[in-house]
C-alpha atoms as a PDB file:
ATOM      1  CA  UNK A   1      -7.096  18.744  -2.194  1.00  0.00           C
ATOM      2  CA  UNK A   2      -3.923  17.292  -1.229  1.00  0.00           C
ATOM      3  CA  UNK A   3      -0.662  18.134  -3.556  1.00  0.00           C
ATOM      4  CA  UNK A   4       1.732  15.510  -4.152  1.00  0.00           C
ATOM      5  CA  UNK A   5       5.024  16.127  -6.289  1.00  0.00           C
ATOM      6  CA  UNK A   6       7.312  13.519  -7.552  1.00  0.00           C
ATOM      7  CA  UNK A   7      11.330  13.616  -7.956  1.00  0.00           C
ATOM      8  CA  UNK A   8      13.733  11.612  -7.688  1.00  0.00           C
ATOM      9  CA  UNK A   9      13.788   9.801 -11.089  1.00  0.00           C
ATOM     10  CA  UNK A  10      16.654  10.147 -13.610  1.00  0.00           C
ATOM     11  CA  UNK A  11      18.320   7.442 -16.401  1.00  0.00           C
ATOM     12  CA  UNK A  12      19.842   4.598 -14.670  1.00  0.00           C
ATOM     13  CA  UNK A  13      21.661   1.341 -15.927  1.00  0.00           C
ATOM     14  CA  UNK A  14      20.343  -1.987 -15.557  1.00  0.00           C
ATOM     15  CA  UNK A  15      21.019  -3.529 -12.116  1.00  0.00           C
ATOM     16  CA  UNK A  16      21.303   0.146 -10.843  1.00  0.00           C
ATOM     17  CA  UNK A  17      19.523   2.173  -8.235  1.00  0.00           C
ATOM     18  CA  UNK A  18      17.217   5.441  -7.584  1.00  0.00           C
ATOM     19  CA  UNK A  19      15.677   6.297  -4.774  1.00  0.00           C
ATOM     20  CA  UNK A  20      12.385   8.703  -5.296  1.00  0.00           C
ATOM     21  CA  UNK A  21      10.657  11.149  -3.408  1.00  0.00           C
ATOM     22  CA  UNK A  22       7.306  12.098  -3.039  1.00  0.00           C
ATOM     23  CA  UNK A  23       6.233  15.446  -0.762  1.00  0.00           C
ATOM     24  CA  UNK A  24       2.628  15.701   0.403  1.00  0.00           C
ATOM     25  CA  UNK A  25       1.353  19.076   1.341  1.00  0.00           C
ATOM     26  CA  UNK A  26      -1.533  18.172   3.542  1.00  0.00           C
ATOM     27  CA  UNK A  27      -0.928  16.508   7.030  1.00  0.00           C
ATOM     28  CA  UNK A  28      -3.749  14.110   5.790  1.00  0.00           C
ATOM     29  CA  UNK A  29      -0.871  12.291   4.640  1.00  0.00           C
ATOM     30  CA  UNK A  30      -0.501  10.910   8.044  1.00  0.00           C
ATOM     31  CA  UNK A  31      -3.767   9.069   7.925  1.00  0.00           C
ATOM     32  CA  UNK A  32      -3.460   7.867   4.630  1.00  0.00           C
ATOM     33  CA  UNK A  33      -2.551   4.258   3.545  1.00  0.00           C
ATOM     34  CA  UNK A  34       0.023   5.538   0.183  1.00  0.00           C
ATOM     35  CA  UNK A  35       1.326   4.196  -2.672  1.00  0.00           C
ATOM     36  CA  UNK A  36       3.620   4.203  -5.263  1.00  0.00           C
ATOM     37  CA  UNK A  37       2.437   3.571  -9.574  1.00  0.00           C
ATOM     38  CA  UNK A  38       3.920   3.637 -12.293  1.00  0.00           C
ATOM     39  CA  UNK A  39       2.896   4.217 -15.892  1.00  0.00           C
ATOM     40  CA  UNK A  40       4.896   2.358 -18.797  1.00  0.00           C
ATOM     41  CA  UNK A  41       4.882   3.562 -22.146  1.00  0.00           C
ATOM     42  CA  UNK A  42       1.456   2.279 -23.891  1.00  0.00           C
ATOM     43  CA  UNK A  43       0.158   0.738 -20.496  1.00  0.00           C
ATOM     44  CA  UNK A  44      -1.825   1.447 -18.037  1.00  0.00           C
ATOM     45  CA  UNK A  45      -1.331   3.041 -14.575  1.00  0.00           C
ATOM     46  CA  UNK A  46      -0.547  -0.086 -12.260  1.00  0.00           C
ATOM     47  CA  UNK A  47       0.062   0.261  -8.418  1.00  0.00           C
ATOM     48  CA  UNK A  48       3.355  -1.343  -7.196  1.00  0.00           C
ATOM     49  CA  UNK A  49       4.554  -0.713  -3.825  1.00  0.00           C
ATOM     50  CA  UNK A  50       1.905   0.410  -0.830  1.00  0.00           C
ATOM     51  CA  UNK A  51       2.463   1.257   3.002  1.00  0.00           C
ATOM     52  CA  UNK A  52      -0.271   1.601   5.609  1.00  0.00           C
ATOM     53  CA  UNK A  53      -0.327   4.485   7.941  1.00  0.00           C
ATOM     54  CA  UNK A  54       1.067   2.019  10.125  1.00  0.00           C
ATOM     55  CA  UNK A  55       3.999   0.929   8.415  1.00  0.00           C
ATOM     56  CA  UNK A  56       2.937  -2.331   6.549  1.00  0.00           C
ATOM     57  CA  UNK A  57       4.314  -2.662   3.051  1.00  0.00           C
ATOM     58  CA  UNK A  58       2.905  -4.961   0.148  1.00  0.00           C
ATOM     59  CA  UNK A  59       4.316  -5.272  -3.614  1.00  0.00           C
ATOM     60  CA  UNK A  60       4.072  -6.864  -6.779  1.00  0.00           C
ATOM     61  CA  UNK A  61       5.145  -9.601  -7.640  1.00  0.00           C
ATOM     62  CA  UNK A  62       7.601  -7.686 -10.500  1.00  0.00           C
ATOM     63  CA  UNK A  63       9.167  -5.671  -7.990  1.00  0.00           C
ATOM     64  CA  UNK A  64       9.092  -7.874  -4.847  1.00  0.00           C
ATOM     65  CA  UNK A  65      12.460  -8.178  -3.126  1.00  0.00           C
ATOM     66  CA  UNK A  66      14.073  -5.361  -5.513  1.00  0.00           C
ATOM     67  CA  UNK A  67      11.498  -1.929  -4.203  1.00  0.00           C
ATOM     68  CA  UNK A  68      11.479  -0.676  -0.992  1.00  0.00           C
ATOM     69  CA  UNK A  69       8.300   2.102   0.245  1.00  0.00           C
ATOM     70  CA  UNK A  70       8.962   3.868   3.173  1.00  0.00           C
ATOM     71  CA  UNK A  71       7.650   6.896   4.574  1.00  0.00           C
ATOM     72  CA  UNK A  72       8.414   9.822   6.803  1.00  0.00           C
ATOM     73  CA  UNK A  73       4.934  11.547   8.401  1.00  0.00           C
ATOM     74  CA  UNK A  74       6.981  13.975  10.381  1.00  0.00           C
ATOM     75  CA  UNK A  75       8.305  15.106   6.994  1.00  0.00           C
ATOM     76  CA  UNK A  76       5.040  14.143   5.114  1.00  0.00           C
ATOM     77  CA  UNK A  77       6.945  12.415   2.525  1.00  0.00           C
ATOM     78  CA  UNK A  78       6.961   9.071   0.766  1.00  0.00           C
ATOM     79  CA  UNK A  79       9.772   7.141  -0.483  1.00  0.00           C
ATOM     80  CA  UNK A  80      10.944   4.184  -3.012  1.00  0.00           C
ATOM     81  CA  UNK A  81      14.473   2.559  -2.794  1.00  0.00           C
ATOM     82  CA  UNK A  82      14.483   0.644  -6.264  1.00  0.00           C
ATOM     83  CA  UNK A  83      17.482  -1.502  -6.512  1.00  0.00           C
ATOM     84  CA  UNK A  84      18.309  -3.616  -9.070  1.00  0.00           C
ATOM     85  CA  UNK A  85      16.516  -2.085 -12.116  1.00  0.00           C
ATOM     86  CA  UNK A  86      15.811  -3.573 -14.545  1.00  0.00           C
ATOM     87  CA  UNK A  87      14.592  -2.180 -17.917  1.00  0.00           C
ATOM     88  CA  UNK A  88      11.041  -2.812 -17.840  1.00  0.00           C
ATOM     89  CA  UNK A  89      11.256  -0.562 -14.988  1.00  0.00           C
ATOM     90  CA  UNK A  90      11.400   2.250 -17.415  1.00  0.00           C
ATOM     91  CA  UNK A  91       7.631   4.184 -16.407  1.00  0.00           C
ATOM     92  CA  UNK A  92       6.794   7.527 -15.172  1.00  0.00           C
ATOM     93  CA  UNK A  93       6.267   6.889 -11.346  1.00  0.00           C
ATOM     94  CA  UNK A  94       3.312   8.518  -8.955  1.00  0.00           C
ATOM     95  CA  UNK A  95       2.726   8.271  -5.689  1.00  0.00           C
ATOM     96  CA  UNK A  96      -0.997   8.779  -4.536  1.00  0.00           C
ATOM     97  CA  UNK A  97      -3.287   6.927  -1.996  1.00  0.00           C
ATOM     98  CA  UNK A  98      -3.362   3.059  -2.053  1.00  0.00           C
ATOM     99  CA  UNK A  99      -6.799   3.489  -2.152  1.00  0.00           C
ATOM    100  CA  UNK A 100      -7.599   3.053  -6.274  1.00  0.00           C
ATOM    101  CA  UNK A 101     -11.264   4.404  -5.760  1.00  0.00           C
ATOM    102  CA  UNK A 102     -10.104   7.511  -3.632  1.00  0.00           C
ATOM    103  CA  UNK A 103      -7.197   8.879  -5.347  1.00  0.00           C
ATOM    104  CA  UNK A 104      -6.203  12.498  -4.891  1.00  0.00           C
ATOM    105  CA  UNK A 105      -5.200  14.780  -7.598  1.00  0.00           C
ATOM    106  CA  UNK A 106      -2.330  13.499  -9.388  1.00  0.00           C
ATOM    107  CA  UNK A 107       0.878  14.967  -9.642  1.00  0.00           C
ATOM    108  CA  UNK A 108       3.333  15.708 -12.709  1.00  0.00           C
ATOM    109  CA  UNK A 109       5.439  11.764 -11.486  1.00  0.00           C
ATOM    110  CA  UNK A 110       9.113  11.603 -11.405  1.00  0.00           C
ATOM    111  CA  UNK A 111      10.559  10.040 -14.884  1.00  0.00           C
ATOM    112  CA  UNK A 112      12.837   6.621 -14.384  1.00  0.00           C
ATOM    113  CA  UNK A 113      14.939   5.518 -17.519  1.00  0.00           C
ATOM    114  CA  UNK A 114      16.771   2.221 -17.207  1.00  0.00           C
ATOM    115  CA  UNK A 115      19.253   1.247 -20.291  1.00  0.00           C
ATOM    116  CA  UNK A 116      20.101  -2.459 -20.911  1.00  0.00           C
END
């Protein structure tokens, strides 16, 4: 099973930035079409930001024009630029596959704070 660990997330004021990382430790990465989640408090897990093996990138609607994914396969590593936070950014953020069905093992996710 692939690992995947999360960093990258800290306390941030609104209209701030982070920029997370997540390592893979498999070179299945590569093949993989990845995403980023993110888990608010009392919600569910929702799926924000993908990237195809090839490069394509799709968001939500809440984080359209603000997120950035981006990924590095020489480096197996995935990436989110979040600009402009806001504070219902505020989640514990995952990366995984953007497959929902065929997730891998989850890591620990990378804590974002955002203050009004």
């Amino acid at each position: 099973q692939v690992q995947l660990v999360e960093s990258g997330g800290d306390y941030a004021r609104a209209g701030g930035s982070l920029r997370l990382s997540c390592a893979a430790s498999s070179s299945i990465f590569i093949i993989n079409n990845m995403g980023w989640y993110r888990q608010a408090p009392g919600k569910q897990r929702e799926l924000v930001a993908t990237i195809t093996a090839g490069g394509r990138t799709n968001y939500v609607d809440s984080v359209k024009d603000r997120f950035t994914i981006s990924r590095d396969n020489r480096k197996k590593k995935l990436y989110l630029q979040m600009n402009r936070l806001k504070s219902e950014d505020t989640a514990i953020y995952y990366c995984n596959t953007a497959d929902t069905s065929k997730t891998w093992n989850w890591g620990q996710g990378t804590r974002v704070t955002v203050s009004s």
